[in-house]
PDB file of N, CA and C in Angstrom:
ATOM      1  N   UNK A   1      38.471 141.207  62.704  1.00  0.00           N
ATOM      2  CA  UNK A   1      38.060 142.539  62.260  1.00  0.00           C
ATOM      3  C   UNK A   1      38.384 142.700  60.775  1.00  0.00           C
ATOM      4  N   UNK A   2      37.443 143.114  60.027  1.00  0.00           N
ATOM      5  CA  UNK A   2      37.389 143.390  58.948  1.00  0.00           C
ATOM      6  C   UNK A   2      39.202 144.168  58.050  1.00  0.00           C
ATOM      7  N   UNK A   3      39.529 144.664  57.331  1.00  0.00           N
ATOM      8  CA  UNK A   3      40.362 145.386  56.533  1.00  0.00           C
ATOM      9  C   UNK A   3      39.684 146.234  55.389  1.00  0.00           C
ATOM     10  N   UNK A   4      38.569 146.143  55.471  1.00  0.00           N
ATOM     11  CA  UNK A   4      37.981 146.725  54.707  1.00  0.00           C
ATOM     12  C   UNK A   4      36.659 147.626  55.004  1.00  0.00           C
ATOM     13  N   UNK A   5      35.873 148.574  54.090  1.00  0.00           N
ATOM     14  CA  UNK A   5      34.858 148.668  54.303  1.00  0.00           C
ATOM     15  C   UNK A   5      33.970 149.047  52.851  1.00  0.00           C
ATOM     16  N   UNK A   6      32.507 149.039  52.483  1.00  0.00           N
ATOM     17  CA  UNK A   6      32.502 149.107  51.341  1.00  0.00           C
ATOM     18  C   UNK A   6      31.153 150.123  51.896  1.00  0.00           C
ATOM     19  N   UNK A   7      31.215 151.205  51.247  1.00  0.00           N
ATOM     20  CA  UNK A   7      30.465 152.567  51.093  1.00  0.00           C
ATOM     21  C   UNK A   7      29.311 152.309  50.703  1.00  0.00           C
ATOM     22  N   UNK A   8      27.964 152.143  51.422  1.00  0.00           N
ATOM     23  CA  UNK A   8      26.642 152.125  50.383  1.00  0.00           C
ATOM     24  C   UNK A   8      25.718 153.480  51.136  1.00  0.00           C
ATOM     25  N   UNK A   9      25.879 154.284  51.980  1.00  0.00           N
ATOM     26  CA  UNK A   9      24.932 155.469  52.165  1.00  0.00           C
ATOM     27  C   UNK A   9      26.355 156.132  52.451  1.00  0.00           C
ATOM     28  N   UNK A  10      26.655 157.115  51.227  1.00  0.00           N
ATOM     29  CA  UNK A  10      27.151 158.216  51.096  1.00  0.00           C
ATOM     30  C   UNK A  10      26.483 159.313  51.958  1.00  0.00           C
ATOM     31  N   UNK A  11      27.581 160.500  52.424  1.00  0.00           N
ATOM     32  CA  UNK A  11      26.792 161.885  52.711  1.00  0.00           C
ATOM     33  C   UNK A  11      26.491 162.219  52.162  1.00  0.00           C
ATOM     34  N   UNK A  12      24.967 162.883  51.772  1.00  0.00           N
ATOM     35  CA  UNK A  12      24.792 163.473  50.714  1.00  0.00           C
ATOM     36  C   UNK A  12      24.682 165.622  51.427  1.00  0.00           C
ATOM     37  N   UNK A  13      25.672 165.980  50.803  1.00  0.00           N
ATOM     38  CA  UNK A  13      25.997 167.208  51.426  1.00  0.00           C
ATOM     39  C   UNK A  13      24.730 168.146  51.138  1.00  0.00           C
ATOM     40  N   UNK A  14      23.766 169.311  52.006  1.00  0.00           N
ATOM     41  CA  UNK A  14      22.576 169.897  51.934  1.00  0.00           C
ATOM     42  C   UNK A  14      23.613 170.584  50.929  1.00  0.00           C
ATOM     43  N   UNK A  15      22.894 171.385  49.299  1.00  0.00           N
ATOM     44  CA  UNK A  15      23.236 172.431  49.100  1.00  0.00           C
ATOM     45  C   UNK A  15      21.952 173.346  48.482  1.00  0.00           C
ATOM     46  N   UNK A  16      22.021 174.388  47.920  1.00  0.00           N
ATOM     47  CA  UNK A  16      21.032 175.588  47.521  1.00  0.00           C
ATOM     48  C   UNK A  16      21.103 175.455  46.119  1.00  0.00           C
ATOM     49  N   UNK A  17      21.977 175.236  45.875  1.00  0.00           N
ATOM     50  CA  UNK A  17      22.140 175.462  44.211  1.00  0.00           C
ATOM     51  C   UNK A  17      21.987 174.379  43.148  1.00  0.00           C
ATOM     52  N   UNK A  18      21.327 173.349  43.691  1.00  0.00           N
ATOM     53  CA  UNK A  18      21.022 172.127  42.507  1.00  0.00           C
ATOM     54  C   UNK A  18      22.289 171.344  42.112  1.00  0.00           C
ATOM     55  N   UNK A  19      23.149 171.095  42.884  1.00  0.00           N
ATOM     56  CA  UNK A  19      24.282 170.110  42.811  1.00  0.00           C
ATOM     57  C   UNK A  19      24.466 169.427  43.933  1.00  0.00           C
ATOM     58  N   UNK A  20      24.515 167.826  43.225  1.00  0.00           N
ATOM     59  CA  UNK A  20      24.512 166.937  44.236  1.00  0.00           C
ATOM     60  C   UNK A  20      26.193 166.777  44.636  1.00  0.00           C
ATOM     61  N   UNK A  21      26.129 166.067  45.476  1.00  0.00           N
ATOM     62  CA  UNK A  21      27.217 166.057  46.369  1.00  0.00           C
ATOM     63  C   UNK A  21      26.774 164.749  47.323  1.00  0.00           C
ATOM     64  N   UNK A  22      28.102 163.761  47.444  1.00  0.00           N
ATOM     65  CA  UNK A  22      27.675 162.664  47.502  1.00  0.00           C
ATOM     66  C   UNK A  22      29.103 162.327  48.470  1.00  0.00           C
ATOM     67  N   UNK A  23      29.603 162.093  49.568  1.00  0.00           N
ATOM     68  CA  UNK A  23      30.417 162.059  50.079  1.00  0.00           C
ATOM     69  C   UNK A  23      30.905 161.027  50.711  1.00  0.00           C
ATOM     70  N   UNK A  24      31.509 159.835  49.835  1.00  0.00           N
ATOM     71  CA  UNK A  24      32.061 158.739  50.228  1.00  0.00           C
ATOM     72  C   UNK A  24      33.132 158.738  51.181  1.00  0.00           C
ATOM     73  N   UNK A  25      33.488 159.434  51.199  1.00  0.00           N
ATOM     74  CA  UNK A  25      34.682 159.273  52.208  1.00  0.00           C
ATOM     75  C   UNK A  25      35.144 160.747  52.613  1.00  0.00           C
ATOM     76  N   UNK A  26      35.534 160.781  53.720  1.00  0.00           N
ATOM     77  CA  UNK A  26      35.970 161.992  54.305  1.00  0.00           C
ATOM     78  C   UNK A  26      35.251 162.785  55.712  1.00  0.00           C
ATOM     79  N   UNK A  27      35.868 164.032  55.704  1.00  0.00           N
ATOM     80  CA  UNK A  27      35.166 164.991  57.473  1.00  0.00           C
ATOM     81  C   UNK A  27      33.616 163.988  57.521  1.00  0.00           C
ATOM     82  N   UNK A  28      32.826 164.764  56.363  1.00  0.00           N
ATOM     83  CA  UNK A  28      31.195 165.124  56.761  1.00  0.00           C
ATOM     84  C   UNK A  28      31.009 162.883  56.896  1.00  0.00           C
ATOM     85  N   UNK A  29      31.425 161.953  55.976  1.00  0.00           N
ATOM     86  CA  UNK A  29      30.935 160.851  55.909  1.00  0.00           C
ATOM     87  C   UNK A  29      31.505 159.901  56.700  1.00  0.00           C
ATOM     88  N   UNK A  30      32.347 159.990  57.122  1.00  0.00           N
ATOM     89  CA  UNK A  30      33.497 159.112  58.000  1.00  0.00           C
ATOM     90  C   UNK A  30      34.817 159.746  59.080  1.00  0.00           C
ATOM     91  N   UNK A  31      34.649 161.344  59.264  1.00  0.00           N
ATOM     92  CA  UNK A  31      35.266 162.006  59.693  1.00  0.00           C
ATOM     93  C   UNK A  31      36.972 161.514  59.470  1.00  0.00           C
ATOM     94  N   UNK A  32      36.781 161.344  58.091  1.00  0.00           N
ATOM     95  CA  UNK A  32      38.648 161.314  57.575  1.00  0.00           C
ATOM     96  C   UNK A  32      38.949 162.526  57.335  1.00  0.00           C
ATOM     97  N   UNK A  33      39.944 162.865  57.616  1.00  0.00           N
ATOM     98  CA  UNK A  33      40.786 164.039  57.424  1.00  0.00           C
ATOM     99  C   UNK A  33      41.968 163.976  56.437  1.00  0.00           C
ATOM    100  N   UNK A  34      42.174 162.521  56.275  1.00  0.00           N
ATOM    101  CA  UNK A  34      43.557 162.614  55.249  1.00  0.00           C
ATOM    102  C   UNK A  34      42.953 162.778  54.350  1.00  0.00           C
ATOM    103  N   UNK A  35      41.562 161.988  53.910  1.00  0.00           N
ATOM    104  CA  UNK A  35      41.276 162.574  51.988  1.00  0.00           C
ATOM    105  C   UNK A  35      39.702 162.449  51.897  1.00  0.00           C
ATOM    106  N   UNK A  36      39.268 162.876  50.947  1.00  0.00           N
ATOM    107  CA  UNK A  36      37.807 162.920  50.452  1.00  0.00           C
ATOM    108  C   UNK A  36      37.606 162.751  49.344  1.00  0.00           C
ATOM    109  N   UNK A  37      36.385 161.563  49.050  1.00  0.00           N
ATOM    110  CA  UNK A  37      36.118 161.241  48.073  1.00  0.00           C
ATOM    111  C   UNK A  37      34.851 161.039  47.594  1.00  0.00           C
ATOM    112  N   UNK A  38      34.434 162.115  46.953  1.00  0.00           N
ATOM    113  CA  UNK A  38      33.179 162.741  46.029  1.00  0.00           C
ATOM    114  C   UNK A  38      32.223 162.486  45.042  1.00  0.00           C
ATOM    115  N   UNK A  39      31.341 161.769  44.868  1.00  0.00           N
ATOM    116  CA  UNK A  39      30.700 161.795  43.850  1.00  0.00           C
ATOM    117  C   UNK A  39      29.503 163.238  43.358  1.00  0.00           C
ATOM    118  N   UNK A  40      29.721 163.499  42.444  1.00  0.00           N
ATOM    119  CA  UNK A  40      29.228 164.835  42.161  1.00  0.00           C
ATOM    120  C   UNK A  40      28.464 165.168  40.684  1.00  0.00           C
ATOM    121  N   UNK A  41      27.141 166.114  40.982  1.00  0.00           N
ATOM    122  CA  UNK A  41      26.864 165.939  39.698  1.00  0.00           C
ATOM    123  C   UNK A  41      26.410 167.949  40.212  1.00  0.00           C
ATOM    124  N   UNK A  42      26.967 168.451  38.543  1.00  0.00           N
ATOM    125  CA  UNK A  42      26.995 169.801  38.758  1.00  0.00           C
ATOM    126  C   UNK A  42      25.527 170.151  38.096  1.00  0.00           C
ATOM    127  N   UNK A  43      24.585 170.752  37.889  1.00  0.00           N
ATOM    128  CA  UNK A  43      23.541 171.268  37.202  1.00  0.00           C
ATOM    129  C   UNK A  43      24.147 171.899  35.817  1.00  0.00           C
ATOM    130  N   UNK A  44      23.427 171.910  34.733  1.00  0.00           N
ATOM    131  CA  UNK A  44      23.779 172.731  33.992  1.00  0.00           C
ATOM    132  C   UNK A  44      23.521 174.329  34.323  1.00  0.00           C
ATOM    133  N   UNK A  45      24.927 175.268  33.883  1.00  0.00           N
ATOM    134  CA  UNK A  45      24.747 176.625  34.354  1.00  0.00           C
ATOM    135  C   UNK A  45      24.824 176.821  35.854  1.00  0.00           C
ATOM    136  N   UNK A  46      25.577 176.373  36.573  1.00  0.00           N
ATOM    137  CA  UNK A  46      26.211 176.248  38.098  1.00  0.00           C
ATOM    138  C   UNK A  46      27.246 176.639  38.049  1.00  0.00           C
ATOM    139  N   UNK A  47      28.114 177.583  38.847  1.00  0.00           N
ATOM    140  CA  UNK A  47      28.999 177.825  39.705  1.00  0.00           C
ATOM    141  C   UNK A  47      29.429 178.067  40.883  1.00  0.00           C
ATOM    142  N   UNK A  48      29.698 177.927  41.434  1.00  0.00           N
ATOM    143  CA  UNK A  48      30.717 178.608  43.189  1.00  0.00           C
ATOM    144  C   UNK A  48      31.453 179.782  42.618  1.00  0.00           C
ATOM    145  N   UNK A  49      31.724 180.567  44.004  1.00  0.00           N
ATOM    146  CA  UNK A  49      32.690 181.489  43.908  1.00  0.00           C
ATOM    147  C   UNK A  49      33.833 180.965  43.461  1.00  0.00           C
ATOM    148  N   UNK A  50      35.202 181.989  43.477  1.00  0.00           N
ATOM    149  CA  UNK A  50      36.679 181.621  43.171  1.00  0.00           C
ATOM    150  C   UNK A  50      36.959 181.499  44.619  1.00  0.00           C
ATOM    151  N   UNK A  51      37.897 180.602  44.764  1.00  0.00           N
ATOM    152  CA  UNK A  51      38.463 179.670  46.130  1.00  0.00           C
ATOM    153  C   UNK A  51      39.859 179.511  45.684  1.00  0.00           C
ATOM    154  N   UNK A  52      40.793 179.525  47.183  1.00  0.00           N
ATOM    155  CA  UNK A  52      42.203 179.410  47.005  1.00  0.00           C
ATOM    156  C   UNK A  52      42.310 178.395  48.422  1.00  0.00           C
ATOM    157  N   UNK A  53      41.826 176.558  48.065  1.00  0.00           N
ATOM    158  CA  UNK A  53      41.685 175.823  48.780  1.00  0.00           C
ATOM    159  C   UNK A  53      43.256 175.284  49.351  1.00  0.00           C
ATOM    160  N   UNK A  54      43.034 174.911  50.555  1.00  0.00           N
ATOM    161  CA  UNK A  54      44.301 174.443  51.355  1.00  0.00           C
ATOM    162  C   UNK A  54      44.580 172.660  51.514  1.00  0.00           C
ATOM    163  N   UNK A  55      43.776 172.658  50.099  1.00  0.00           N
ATOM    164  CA  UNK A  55      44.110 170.856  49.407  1.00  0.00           C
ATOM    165  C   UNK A  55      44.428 170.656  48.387  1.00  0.00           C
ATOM    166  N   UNK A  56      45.030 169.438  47.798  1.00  0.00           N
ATOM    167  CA  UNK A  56      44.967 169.463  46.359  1.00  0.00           C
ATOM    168  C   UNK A  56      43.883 168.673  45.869  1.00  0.00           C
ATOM    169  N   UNK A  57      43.701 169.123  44.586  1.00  0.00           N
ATOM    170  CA  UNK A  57      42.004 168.593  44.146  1.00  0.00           C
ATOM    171  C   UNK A  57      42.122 167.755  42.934  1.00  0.00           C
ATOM    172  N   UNK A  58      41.722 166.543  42.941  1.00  0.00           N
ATOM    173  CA  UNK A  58      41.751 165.780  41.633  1.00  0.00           C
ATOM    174  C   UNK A  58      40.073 165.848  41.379  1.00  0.00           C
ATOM    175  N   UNK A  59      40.416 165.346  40.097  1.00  0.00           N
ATOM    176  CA  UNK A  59      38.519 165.807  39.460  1.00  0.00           C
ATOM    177  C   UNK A  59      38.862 164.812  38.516  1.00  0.00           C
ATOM    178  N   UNK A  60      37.480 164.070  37.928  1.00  0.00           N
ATOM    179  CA  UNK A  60      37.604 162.604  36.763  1.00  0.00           C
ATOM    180  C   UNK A  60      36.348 163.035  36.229  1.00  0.00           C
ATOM    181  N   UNK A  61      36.436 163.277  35.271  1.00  0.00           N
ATOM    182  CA  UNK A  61      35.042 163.643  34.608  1.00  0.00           C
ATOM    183  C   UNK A  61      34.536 162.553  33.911  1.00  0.00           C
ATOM    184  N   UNK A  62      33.089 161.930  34.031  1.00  0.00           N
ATOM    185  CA  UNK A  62      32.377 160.789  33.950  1.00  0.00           C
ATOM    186  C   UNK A  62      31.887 160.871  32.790  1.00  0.00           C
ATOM    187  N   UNK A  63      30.787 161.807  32.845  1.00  0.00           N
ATOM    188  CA  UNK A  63      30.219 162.730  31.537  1.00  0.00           C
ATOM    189  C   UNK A  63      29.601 164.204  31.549  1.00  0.00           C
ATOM    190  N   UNK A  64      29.864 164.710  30.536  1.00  0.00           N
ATOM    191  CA  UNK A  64      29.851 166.157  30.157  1.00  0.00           C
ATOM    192  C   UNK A  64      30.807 166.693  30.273  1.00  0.00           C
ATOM    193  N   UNK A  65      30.788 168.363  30.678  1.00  0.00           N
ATOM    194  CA  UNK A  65      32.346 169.010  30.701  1.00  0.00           C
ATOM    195  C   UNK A  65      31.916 169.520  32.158  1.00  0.00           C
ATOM    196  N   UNK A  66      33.482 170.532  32.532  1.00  0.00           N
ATOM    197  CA  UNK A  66      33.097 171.477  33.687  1.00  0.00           C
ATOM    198  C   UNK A  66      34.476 171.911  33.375  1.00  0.00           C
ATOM    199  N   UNK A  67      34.245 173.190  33.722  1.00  0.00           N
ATOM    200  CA  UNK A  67      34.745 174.311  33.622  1.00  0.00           C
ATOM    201  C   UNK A  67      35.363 175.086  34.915  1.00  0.00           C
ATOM    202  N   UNK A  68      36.770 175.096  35.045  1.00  0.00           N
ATOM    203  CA  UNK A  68      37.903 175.506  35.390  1.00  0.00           C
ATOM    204  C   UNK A  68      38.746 176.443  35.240  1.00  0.00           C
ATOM    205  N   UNK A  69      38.446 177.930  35.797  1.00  0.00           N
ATOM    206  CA  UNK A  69      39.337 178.911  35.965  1.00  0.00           C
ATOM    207  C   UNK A  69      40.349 178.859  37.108  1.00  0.00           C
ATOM    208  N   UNK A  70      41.600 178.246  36.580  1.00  0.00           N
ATOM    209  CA  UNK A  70      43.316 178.453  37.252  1.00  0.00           C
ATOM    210  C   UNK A  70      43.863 179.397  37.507  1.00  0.00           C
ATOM    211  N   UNK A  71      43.930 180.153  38.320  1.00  0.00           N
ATOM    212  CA  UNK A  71      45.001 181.276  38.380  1.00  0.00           C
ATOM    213  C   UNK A  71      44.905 182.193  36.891  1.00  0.00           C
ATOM    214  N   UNK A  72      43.488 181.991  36.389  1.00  0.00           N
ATOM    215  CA  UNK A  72      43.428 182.797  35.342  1.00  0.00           C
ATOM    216  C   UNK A  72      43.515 182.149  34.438  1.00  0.00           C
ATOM    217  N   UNK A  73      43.440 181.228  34.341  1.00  0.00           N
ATOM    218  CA  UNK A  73      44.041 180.541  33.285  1.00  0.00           C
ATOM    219  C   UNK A  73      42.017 179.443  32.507  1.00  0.00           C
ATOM    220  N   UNK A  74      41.800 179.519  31.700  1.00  0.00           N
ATOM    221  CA  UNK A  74      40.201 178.764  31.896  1.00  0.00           C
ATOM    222  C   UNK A  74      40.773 177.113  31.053  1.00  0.00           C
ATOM    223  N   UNK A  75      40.059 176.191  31.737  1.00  0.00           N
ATOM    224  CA  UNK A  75      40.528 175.036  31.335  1.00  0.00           C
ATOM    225  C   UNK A  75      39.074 173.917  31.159  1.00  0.00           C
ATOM    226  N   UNK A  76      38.813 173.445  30.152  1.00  0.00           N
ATOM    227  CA  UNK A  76      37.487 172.969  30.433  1.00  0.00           C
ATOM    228  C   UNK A  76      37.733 171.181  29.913  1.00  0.00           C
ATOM    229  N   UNK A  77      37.641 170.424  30.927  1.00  0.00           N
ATOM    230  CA  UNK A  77      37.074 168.788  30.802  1.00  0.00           C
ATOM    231  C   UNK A  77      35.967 168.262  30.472  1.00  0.00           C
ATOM    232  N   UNK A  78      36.708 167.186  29.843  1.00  0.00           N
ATOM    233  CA  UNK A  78      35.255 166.638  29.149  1.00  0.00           C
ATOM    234  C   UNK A  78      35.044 165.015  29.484  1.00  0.00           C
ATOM    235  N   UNK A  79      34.293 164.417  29.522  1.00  0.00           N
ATOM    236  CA  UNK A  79      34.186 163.012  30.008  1.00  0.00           C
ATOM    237  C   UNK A  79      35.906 161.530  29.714  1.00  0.00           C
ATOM    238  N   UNK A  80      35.978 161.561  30.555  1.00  0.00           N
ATOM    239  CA  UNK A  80      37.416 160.370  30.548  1.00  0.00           C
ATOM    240  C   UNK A  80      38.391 161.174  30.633  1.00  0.00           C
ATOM    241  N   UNK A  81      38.665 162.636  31.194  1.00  0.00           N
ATOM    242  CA  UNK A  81      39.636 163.510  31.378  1.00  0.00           C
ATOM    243  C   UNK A  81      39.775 163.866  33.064  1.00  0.00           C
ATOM    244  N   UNK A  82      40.841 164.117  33.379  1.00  0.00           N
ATOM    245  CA  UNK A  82      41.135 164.251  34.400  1.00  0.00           C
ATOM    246  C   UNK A  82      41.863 165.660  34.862  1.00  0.00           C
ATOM    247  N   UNK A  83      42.230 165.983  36.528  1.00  0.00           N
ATOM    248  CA  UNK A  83      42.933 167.098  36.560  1.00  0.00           C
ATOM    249  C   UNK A  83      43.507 167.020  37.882  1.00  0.00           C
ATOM    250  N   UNK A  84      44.767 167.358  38.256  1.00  0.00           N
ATOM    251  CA  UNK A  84      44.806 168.184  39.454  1.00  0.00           C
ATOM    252  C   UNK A  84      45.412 169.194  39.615  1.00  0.00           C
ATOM    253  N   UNK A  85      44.749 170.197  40.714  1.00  0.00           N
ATOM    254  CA  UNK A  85      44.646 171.184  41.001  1.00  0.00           C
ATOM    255  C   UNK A  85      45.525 171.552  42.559  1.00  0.00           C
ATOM    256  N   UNK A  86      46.614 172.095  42.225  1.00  0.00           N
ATOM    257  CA  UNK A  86      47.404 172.131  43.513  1.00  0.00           C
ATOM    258  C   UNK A  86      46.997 173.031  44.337  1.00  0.00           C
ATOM    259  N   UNK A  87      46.900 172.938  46.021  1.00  0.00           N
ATOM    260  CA  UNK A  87      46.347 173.861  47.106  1.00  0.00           C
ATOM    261  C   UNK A  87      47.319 175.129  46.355  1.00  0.00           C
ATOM    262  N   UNK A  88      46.443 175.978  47.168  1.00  0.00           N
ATOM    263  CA  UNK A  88      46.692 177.396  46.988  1.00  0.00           C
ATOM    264  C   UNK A  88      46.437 178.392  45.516  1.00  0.00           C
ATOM    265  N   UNK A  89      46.255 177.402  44.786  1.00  0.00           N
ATOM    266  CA  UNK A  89      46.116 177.980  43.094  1.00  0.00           C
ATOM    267  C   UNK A  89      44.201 178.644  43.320  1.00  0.00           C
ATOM    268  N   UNK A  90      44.446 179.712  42.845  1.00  0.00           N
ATOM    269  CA  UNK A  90      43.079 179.951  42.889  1.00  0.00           C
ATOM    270  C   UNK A  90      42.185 179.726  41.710  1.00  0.00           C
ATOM    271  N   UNK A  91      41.322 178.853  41.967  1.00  0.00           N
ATOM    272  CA  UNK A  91      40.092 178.489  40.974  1.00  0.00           C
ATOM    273  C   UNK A  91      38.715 178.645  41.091  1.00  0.00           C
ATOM    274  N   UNK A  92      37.973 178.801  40.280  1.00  0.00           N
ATOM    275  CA  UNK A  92      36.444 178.616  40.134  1.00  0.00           C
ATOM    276  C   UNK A  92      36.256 177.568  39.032  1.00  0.00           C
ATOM    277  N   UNK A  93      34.763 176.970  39.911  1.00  0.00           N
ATOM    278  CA  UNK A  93      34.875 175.428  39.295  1.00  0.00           C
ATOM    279  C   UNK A  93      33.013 175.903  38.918  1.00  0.00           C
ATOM    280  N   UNK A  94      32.807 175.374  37.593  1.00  0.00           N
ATOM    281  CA  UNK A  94      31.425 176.130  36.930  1.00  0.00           C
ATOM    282  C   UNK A  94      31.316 175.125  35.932  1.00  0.00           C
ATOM    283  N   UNK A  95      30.268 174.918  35.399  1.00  0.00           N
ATOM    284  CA  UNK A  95      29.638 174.331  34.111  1.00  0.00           C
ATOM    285  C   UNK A  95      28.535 175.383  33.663  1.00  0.00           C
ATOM    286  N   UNK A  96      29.408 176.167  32.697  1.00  0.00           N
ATOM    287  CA  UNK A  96      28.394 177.040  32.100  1.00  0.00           C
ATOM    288  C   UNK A  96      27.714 176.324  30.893  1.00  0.00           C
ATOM    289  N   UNK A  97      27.652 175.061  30.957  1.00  0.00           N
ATOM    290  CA  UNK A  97      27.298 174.145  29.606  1.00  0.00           C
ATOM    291  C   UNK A  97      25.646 173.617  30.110  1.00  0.00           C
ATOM    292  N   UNK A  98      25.280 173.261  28.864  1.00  0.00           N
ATOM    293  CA  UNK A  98      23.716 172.796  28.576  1.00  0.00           C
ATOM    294  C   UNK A  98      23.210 171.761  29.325  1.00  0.00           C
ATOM    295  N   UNK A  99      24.286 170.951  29.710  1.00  0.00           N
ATOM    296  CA  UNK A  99      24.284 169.896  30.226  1.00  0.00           C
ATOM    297  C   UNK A  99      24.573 169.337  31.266  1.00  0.00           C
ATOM    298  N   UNK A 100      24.029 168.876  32.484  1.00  0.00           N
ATOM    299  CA  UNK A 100      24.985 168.543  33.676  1.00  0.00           C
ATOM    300  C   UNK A 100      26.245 167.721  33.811  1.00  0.00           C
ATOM    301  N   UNK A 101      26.941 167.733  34.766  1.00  0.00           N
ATOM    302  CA  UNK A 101      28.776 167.446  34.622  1.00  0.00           C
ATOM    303  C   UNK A 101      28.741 166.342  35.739  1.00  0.00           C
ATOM    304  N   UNK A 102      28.713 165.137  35.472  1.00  0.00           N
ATOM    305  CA  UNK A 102      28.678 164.202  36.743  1.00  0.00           C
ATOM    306  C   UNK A 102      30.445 163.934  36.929  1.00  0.00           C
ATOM    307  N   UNK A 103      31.003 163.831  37.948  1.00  0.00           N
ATOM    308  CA  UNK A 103      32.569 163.564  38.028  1.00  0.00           C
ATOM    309  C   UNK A 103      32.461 163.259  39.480  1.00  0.00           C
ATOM    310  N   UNK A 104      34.137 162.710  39.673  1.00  0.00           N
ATOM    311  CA  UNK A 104      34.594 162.302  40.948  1.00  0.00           C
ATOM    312  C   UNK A 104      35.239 163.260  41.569  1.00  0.00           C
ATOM    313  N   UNK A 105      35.412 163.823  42.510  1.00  0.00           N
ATOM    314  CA  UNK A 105      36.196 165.007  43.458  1.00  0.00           C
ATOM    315  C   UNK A 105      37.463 163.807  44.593  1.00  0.00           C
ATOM    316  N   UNK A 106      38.385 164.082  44.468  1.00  0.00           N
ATOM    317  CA  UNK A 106      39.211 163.947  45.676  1.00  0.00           C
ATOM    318  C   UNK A 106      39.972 164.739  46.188  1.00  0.00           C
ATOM    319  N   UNK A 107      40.063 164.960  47.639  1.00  0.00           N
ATOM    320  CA  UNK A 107      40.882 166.068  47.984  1.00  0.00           C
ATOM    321  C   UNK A 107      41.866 165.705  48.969  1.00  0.00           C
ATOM    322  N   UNK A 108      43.095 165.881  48.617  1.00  0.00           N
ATOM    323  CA  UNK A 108      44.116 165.469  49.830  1.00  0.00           C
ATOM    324  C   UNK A 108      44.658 166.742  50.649  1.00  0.00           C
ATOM    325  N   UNK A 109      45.050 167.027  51.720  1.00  0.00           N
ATOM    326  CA  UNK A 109      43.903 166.489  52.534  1.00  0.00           C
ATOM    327  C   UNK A 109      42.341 166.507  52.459  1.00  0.00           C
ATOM    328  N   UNK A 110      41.277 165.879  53.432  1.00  0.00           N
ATOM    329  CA  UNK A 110      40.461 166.091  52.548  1.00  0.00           C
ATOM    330  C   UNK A 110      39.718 167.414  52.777  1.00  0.00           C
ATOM    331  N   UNK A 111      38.594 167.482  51.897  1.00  0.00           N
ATOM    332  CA  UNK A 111      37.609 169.027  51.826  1.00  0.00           C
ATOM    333  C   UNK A 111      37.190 169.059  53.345  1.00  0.00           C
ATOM    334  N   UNK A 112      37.125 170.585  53.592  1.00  0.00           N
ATOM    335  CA  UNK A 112      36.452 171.288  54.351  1.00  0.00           C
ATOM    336  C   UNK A 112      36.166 172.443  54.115  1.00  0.00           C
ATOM    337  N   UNK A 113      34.909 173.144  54.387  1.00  0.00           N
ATOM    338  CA  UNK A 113      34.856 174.167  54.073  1.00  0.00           C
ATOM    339  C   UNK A 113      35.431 175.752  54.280  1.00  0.00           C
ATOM    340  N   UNK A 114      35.980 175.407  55.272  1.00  0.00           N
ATOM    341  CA  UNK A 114      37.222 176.334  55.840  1.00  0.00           C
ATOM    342  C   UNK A 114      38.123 176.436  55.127  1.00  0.00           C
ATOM    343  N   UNK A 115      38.541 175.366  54.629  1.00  0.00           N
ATOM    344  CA  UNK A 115      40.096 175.082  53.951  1.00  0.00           C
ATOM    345  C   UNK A 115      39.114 175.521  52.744  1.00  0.00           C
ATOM    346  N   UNK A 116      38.683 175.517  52.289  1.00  0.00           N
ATOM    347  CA  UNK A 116      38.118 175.912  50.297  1.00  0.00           C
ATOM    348  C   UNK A 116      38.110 177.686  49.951  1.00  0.00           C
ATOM    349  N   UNK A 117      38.295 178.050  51.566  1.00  0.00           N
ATOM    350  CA  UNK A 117      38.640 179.359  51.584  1.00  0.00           C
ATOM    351  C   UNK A 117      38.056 180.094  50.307  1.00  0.00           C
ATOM    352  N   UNK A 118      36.541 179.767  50.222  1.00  0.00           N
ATOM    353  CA  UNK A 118      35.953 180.448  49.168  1.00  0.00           C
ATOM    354  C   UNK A 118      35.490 181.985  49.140  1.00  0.00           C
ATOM    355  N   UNK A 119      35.703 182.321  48.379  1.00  0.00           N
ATOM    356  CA  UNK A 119      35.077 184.157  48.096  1.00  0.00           C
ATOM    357  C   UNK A 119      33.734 183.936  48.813  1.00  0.00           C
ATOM    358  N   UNK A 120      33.317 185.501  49.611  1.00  0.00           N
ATOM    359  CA  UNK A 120      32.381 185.736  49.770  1.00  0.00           C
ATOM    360  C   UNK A 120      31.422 185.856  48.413  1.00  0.00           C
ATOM    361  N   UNK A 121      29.956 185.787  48.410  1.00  0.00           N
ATOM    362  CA  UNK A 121      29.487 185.584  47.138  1.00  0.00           C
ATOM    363  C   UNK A 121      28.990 187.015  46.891  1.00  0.00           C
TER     364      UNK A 121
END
């Protein structure tokens, strides 16, 4: 038996708003629960509500920026920058920029949409 496995049809998660979502690992692609791992590309001028998720969130920005409101706090990445974001901190995650934001998402444990405990919109 193998020790390995190597990812070539990601989930690609349905959404409404013109951001892909690409789900190598985790609930929706492999039903892991310890972590999730994301490939993601935001639209330019995209956001979600503010969320006070029950994971912690690392983000790797590939190219462009995206934009990060902390507990109030606004924080914006730009390609070869990184972040994490500890459960319970409340954020909104947006690219109000010209350009789309391709990056990596991981979430320990991993994402669900329950746990992202996002604002009604």
């Amino acid at each position: 038996m193998r020790k390995f496995f190597i990812q070539k049809n990601p989930f690609v998660v349905p959404t409404d708003d013109g951001k892909l979502i690409e789900e190598h690992f985790g609930n929706a692609s492999d039903g892991n629960k310890e972590v999730s791992i994301a490939h993601m590309i935001a639209p330019a001028h995209w956001s979600e509500p503010p969320q006070e998720p029950t994971f912690d969130e690392y983000t790797y920005i590939i190219r462009g920026k995206k934009q990060f409101v902390i507990d109030g706090e606004t924080v914006v990445l730009r390609a070869g920058e990184s972040i994490r974001i500890s459960k319970g901190a409340r954020v909104q995650y947006a690219n109000p920029f010209n350009a789309p934001c391709e990056y990596i998402a991981i979430c320990l444990p991993a994402f669900t949409i329950e746990g992202a405990n996002r604002d009604s919109e």
